[in-house]
PDB file of N, CA and C in Angstrom:
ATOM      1  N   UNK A   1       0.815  -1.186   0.000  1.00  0.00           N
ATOM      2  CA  UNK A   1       0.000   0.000   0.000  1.00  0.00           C
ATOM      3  C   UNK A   1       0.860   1.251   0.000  1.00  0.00           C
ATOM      4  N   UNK A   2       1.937   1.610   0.961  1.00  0.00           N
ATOM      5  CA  UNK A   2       2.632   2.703   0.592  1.00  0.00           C
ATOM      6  C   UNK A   2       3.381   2.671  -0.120  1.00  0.00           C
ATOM      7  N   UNK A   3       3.905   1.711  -1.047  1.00  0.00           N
ATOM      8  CA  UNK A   3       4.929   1.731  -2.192  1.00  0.00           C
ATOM      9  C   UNK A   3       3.807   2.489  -3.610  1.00  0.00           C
ATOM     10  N   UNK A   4       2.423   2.362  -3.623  1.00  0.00           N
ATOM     11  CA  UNK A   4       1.946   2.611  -4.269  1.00  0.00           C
ATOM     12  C   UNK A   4       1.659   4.010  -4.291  1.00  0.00           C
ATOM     13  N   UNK A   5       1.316   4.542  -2.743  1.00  0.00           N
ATOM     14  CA  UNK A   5       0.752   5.740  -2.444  1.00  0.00           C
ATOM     15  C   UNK A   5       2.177   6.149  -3.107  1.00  0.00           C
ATOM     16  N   UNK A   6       3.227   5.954  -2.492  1.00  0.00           N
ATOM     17  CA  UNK A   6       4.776   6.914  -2.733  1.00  0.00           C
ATOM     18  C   UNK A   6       5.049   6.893  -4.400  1.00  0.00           C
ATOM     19  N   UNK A   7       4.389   5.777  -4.950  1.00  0.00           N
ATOM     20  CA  UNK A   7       4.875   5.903  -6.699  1.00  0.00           C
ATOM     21  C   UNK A   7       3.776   7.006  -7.195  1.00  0.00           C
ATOM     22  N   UNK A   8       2.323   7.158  -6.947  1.00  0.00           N
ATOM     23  CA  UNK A   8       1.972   7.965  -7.223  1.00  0.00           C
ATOM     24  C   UNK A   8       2.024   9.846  -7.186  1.00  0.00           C
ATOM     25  N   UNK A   9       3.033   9.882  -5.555  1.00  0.00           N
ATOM     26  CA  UNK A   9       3.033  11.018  -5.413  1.00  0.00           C
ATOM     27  C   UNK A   9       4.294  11.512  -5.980  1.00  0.00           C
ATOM     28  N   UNK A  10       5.480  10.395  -6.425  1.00  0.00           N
ATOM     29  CA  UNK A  10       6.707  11.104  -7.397  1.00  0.00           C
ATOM     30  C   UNK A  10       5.937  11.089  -8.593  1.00  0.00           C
ATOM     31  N   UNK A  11       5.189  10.450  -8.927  1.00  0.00           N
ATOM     32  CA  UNK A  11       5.007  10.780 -10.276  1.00  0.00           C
ATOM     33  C   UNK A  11       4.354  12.055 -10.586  1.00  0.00           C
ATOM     34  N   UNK A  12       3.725  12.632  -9.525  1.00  0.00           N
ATOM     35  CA  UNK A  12       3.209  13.894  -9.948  1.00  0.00           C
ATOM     36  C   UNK A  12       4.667  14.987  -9.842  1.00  0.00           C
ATOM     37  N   UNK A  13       5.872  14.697  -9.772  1.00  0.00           N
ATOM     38  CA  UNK A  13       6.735  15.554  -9.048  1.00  0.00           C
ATOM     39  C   UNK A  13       7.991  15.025 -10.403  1.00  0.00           C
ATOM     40  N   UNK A  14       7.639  14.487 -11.400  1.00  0.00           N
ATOM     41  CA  UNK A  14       8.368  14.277 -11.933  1.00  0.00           C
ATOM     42  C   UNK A  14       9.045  15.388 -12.865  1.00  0.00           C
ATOM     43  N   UNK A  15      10.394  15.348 -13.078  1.00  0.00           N
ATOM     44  CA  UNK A  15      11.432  16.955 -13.505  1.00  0.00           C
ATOM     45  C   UNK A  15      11.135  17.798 -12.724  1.00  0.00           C
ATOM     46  N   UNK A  16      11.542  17.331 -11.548  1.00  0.00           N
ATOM     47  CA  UNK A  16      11.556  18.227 -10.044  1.00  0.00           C
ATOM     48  C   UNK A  16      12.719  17.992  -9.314  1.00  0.00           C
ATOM     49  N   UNK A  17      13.678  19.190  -8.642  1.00  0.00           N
ATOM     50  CA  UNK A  17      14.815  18.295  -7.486  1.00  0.00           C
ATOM     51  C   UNK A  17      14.268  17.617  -6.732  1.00  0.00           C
ATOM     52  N   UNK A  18      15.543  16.850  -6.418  1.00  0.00           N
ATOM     53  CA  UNK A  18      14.650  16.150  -5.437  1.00  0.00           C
ATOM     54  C   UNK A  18      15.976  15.054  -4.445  1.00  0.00           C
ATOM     55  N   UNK A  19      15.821  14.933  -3.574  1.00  0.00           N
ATOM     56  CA  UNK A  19      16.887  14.189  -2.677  1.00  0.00           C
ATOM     57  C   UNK A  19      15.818  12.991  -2.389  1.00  0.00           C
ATOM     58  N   UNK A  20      16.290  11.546  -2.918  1.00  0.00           N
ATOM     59  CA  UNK A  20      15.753  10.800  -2.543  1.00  0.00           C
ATOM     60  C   UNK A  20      16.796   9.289  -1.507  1.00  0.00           C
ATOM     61  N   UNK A  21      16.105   9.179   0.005  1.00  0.00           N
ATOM     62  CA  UNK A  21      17.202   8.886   1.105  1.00  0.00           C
ATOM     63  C   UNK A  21      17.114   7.369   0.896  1.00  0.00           C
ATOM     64  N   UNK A  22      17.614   6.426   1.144  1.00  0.00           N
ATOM     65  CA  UNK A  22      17.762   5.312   1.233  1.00  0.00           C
ATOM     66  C   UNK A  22      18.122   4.845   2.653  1.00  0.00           C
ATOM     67  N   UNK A  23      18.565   3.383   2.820  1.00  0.00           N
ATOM     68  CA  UNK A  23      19.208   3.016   3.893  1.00  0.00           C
ATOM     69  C   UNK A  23      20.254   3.378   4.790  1.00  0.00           C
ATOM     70  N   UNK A  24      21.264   3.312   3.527  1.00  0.00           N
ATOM     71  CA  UNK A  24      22.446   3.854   3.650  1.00  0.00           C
ATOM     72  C   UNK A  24      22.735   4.863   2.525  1.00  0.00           C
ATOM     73  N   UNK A  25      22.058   5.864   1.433  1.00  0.00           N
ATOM     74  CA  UNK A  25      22.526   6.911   0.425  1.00  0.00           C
ATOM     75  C   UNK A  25      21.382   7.642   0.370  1.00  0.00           C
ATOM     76  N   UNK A  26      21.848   8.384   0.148  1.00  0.00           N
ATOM     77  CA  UNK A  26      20.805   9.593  -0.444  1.00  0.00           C
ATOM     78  C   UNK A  26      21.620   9.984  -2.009  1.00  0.00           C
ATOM     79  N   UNK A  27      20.539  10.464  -2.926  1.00  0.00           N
ATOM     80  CA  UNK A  27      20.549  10.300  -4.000  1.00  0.00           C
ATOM     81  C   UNK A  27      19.903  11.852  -4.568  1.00  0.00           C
ATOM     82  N   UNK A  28      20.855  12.896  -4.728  1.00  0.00           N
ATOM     83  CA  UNK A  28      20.010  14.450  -4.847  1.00  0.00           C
ATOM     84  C   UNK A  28      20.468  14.347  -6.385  1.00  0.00           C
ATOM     85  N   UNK A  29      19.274  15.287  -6.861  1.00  0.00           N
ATOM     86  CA  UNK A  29      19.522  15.025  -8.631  1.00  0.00           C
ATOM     87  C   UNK A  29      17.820  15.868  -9.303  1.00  0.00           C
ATOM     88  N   UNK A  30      17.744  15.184 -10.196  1.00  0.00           N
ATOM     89  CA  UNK A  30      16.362  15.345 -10.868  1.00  0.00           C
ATOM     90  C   UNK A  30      15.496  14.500 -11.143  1.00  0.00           C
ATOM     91  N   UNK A  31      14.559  13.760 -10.587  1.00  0.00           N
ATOM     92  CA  UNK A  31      13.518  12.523 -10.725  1.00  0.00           C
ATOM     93  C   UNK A  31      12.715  12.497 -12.150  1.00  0.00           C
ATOM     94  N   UNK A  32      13.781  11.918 -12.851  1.00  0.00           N
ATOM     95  CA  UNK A  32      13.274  11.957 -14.406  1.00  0.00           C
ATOM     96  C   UNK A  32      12.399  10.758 -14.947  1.00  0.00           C
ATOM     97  N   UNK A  33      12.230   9.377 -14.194  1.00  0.00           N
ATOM     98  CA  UNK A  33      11.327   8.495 -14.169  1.00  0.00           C
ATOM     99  C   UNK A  33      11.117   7.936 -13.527  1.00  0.00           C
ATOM    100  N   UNK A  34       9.810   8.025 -13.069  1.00  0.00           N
ATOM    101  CA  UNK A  34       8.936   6.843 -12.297  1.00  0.00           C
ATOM    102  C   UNK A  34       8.353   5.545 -12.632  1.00  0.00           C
ATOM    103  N   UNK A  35       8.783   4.342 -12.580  1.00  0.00           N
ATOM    104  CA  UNK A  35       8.472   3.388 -12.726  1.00  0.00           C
ATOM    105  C   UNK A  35       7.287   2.143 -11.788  1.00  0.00           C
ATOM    106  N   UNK A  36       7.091   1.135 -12.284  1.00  0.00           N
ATOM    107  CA  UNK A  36       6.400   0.184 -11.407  1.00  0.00           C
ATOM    108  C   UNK A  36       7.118   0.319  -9.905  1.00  0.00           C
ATOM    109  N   UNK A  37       8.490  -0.215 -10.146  1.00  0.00           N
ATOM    110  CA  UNK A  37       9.499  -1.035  -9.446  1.00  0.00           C
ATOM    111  C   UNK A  37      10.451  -0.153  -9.084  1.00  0.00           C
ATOM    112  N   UNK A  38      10.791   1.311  -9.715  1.00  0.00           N
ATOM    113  CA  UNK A  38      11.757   2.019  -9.316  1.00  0.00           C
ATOM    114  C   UNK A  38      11.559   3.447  -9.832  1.00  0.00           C
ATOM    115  N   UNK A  39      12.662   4.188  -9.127  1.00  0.00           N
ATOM    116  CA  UNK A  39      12.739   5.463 -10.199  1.00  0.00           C
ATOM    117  C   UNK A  39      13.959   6.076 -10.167  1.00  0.00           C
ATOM    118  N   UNK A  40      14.213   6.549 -11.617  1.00  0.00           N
ATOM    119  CA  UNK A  40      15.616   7.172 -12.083  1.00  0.00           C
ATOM    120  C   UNK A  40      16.106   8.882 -11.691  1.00  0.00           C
ATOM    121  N   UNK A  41      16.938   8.658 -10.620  1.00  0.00           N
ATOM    122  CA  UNK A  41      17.260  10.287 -10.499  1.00  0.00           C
ATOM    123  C   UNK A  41      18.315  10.409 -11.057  1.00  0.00           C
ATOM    124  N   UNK A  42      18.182  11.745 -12.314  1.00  0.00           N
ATOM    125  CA  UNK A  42      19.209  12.300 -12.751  1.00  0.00           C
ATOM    126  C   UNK A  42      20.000  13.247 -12.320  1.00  0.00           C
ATOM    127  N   UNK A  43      21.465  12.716 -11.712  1.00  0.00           N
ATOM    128  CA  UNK A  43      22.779  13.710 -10.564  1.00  0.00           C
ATOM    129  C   UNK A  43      23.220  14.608 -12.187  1.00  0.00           C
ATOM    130  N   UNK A  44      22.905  16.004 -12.197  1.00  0.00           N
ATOM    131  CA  UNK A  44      23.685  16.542 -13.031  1.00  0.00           C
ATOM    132  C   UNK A  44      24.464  17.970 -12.125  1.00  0.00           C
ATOM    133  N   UNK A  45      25.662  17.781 -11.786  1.00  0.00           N
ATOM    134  CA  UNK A  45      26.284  18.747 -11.437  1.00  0.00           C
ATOM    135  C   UNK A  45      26.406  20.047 -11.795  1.00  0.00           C
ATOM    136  N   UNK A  46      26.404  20.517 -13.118  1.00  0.00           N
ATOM    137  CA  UNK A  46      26.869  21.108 -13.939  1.00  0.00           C
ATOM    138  C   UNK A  46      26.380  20.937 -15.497  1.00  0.00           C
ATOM    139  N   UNK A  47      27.866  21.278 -16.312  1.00  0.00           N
ATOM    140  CA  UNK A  47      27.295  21.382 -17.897  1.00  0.00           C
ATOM    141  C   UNK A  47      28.330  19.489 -17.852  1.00  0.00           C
ATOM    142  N   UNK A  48      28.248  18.992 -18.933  1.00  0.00           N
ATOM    143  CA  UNK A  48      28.917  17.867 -19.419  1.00  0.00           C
ATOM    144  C   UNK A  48      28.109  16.431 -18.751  1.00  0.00           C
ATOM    145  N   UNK A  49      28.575  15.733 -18.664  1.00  0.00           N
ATOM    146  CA  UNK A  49      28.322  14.060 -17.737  1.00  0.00           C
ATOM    147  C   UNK A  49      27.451  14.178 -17.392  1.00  0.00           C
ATOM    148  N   UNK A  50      26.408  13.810 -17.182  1.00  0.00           N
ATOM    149  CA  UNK A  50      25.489  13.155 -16.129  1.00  0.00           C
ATOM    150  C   UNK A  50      25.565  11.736 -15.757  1.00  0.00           C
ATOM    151  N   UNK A  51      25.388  11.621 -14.385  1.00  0.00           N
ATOM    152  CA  UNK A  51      24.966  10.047 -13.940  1.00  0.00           C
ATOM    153  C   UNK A  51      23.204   9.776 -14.005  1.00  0.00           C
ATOM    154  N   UNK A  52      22.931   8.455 -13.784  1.00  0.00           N
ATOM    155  CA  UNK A  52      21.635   8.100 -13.523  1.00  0.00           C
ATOM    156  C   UNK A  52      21.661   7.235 -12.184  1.00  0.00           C
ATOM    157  N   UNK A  53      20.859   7.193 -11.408  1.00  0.00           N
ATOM    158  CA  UNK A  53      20.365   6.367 -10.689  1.00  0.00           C
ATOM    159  C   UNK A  53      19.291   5.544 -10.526  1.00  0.00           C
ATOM    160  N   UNK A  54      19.493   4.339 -10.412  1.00  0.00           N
ATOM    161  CA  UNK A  54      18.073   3.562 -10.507  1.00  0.00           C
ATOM    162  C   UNK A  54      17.669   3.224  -8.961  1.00  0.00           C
ATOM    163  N   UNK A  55      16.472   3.890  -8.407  1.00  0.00           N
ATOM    164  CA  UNK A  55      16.857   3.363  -7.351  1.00  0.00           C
ATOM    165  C   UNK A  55      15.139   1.969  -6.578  1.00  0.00           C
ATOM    166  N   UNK A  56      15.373   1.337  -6.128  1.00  0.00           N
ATOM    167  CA  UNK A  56      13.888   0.547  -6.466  1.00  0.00           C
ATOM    168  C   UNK A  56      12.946   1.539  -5.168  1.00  0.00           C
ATOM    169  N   UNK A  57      11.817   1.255  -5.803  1.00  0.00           N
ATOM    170  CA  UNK A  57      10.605   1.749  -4.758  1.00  0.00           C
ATOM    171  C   UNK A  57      10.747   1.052  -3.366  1.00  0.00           C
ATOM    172  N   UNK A  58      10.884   0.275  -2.905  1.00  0.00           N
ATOM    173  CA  UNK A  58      10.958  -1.034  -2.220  1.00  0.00           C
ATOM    174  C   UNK A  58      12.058  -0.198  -1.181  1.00  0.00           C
ATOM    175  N   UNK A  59      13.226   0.689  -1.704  1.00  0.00           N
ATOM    176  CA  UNK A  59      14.141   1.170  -0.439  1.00  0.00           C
ATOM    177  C   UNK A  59      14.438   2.146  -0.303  1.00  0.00           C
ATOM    178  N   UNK A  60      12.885   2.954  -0.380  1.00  0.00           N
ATOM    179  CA  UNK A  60      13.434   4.856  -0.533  1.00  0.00           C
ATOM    180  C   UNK A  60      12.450   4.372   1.033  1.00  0.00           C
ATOM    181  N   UNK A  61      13.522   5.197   1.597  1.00  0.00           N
ATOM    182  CA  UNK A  61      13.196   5.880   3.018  1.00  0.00           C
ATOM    183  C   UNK A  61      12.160   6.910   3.296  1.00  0.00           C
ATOM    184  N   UNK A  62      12.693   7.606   2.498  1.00  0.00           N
ATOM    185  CA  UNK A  62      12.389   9.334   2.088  1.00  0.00           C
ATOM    186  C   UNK A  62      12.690  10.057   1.267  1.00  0.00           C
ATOM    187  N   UNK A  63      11.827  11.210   0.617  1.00  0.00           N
ATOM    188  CA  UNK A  63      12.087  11.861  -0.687  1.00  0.00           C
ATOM    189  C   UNK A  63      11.651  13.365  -0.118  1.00  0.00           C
ATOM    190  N   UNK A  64      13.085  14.182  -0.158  1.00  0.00           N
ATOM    191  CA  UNK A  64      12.877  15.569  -0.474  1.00  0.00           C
ATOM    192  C   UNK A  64      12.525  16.472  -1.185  1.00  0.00           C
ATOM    193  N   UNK A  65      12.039  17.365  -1.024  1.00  0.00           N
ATOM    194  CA  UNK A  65      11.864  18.503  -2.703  1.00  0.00           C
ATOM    195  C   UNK A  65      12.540  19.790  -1.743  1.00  0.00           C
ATOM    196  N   UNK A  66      13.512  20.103  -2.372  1.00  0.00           N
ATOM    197  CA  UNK A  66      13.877  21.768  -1.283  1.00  0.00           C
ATOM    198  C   UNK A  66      12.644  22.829  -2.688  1.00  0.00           C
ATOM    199  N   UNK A  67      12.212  24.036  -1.784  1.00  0.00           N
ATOM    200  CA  UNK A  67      11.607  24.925  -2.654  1.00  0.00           C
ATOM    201  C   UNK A  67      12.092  25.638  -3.200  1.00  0.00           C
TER     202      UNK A  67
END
């Protein structure tokens, strides 16, 4: 039940910052997809590289938005 409530409420927040906490990481970036099973935050520092993160629904702790 709350893996569902929590997929629905990133998905309204999707191409938004966002710090999403885990067990042991937190993961600050841009929440560029929401999935069944997971969702991808994009870490872009700057201009050049980006990373992705996949991280599963199943082990987000907590999800920030700063305003």
């Amino acid at each position: 039940m709350f893996a569902s409530t929590l997929r629905e409420e990133l998905a309204k927040r999707q191409g938004h910052n966002v710090t999403i906490f885990t067990f042991n990481y937190g993961a600050p970036g841009i929440l560029a997809i929401v999935e069944a099973d997971y969702v991808t935050v994009v870490e872009a520092p700057g201009y050049g590289l980006y990373e992705t993160e996949n991280i599963p629904i199943e082990a987000i702790q907590a999800a920030f938005f700063p305003a």
